[in-house]
Protein backbone atom coordinates (compact mmCIF):
# COMPACT_ATOMS: atom_id res chain seq x y z
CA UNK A 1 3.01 11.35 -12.14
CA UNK A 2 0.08 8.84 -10.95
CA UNK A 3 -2.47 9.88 -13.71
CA UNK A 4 -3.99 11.98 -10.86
CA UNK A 5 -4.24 15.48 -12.07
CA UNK A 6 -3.72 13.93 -16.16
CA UNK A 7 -5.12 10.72 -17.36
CA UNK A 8 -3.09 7.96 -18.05
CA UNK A 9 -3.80 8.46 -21.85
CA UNK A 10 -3.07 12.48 -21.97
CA UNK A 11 0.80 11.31 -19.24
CA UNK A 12 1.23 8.81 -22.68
CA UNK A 13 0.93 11.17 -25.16
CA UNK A 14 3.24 13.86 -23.49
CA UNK A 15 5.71 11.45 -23.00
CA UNK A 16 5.56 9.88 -26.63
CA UNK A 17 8.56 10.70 -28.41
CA UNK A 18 7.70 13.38 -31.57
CA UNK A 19 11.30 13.09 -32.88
CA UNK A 20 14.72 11.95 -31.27
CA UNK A 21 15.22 14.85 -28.41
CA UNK A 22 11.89 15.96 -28.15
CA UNK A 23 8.26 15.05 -26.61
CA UNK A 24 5.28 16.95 -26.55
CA UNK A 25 7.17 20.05 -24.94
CA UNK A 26 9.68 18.27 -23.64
CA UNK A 27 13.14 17.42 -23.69
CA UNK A 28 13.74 13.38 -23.42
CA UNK A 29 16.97 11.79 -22.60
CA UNK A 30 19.93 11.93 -24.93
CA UNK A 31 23.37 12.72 -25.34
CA UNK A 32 24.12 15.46 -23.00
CA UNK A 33 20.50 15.69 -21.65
CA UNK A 34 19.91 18.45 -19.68
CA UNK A 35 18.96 16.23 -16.48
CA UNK A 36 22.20 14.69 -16.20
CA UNK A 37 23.19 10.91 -17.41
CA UNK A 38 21.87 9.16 -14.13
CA UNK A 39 17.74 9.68 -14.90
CA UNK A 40 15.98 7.09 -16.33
CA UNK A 41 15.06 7.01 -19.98
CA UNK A 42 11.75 7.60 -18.90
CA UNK A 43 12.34 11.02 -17.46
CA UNK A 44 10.91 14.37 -19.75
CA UNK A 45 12.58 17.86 -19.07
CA UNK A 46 12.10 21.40 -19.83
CA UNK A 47 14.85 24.32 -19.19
CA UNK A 48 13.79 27.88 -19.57
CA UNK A 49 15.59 31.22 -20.87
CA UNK A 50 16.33 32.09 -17.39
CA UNK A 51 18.76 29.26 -16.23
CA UNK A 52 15.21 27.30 -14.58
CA UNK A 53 14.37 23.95 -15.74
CA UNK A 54 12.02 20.98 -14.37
CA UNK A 55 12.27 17.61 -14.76
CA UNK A 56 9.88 14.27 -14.52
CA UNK A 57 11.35 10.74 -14.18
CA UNK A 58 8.49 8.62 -14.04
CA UNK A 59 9.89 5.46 -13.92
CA UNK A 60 11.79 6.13 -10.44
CA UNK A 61 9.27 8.53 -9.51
CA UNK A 62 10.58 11.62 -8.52
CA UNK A 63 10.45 15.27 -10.15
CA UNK A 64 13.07 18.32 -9.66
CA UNK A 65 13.15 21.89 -10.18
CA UNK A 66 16.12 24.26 -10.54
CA UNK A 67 15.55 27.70 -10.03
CA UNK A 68 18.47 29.96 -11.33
CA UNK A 69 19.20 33.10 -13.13
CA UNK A 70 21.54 32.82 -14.91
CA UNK A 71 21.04 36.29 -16.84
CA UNK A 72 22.03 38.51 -13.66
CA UNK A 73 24.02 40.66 -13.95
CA UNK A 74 24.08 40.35 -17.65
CA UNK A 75 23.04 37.80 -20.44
CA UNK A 76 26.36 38.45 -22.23
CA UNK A 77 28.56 36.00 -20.00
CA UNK A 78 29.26 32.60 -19.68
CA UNK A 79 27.02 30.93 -17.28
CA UNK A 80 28.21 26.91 -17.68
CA UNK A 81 24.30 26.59 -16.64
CA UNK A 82 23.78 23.35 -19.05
CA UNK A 83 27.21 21.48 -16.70
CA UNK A 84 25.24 22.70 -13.42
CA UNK A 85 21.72 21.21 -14.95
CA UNK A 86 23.31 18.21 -15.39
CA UNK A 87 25.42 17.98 -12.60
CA UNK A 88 22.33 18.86 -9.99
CA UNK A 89 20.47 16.20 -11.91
CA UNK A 90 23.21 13.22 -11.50
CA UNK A 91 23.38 14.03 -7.62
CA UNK A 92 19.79 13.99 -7.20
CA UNK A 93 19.55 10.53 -9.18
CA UNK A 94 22.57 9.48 -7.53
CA UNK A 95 20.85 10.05 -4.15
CA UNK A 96 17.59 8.89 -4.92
CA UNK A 97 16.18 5.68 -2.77
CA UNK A 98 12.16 6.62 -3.70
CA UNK A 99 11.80 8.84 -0.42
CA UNK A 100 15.27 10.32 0.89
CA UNK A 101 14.36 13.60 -1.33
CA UNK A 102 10.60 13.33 -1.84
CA UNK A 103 9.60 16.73 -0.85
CA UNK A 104 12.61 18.70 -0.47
CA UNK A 105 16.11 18.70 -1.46
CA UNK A 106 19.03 18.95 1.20
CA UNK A 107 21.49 21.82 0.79
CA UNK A 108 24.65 19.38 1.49
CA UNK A 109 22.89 17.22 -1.32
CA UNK A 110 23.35 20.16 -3.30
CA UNK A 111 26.84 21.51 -2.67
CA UNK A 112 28.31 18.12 -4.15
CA UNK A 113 26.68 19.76 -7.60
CA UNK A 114 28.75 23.38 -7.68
CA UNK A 115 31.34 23.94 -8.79
């Protein structure tokens, strides 16, 4: 998030808006973004088929994963997977001080985000 595995140039060009919800492959913040309201408006997110989804706020520094699966047993059934994105995402910015979830991300933390 440093420029340490990406240069500085090739972190500004993913992150350079291409149209009003979108980056270079990634989601930006918006109405009903799928990181929750709390991230900064310098965060970039991408959700997969699957119920998964990562997401980069660079100006507070911190990135997230959700791992789900949303399509077991079956794809054909309501899920609510976009309100648990977003609500994981609020508690996580909600409870971020820049080290109390730097590596890994407490189970109680968590629980505050299901339903």
């Amino acid at each position: 998030m440093q420029g340490e595995v990406l240069s500085p140039a090739a972190l500004a060009e993913m992150r350079r808006p291409q149209h009003a919800e979108r980056a270079l492959g990634w989601q930006i913040p918006q109405p009903a973004f799928s990181g929750g309201s709390l991230c900064s408006r310098q965060t970039l997110g991408h959700t997969g088929f699957t119920g998964t989804g990562v997401w980069l706020d660079f100006e507070r520094g911190y990135a997230w994963a959700l791992l789900t699966n949303r399509v077991h047993p079956s794809r054909h059934q309501e899920t609510s997977i976009q309100e648990l994105r977003r609500s994981v995402g609020n508690v996580i910015a909600a409870a971020w001080k820049g080290c109390l979830v730097r590596y890994f991300f407490c189970w109680a933390v968590l629980q505050q985000a299901l339903p």
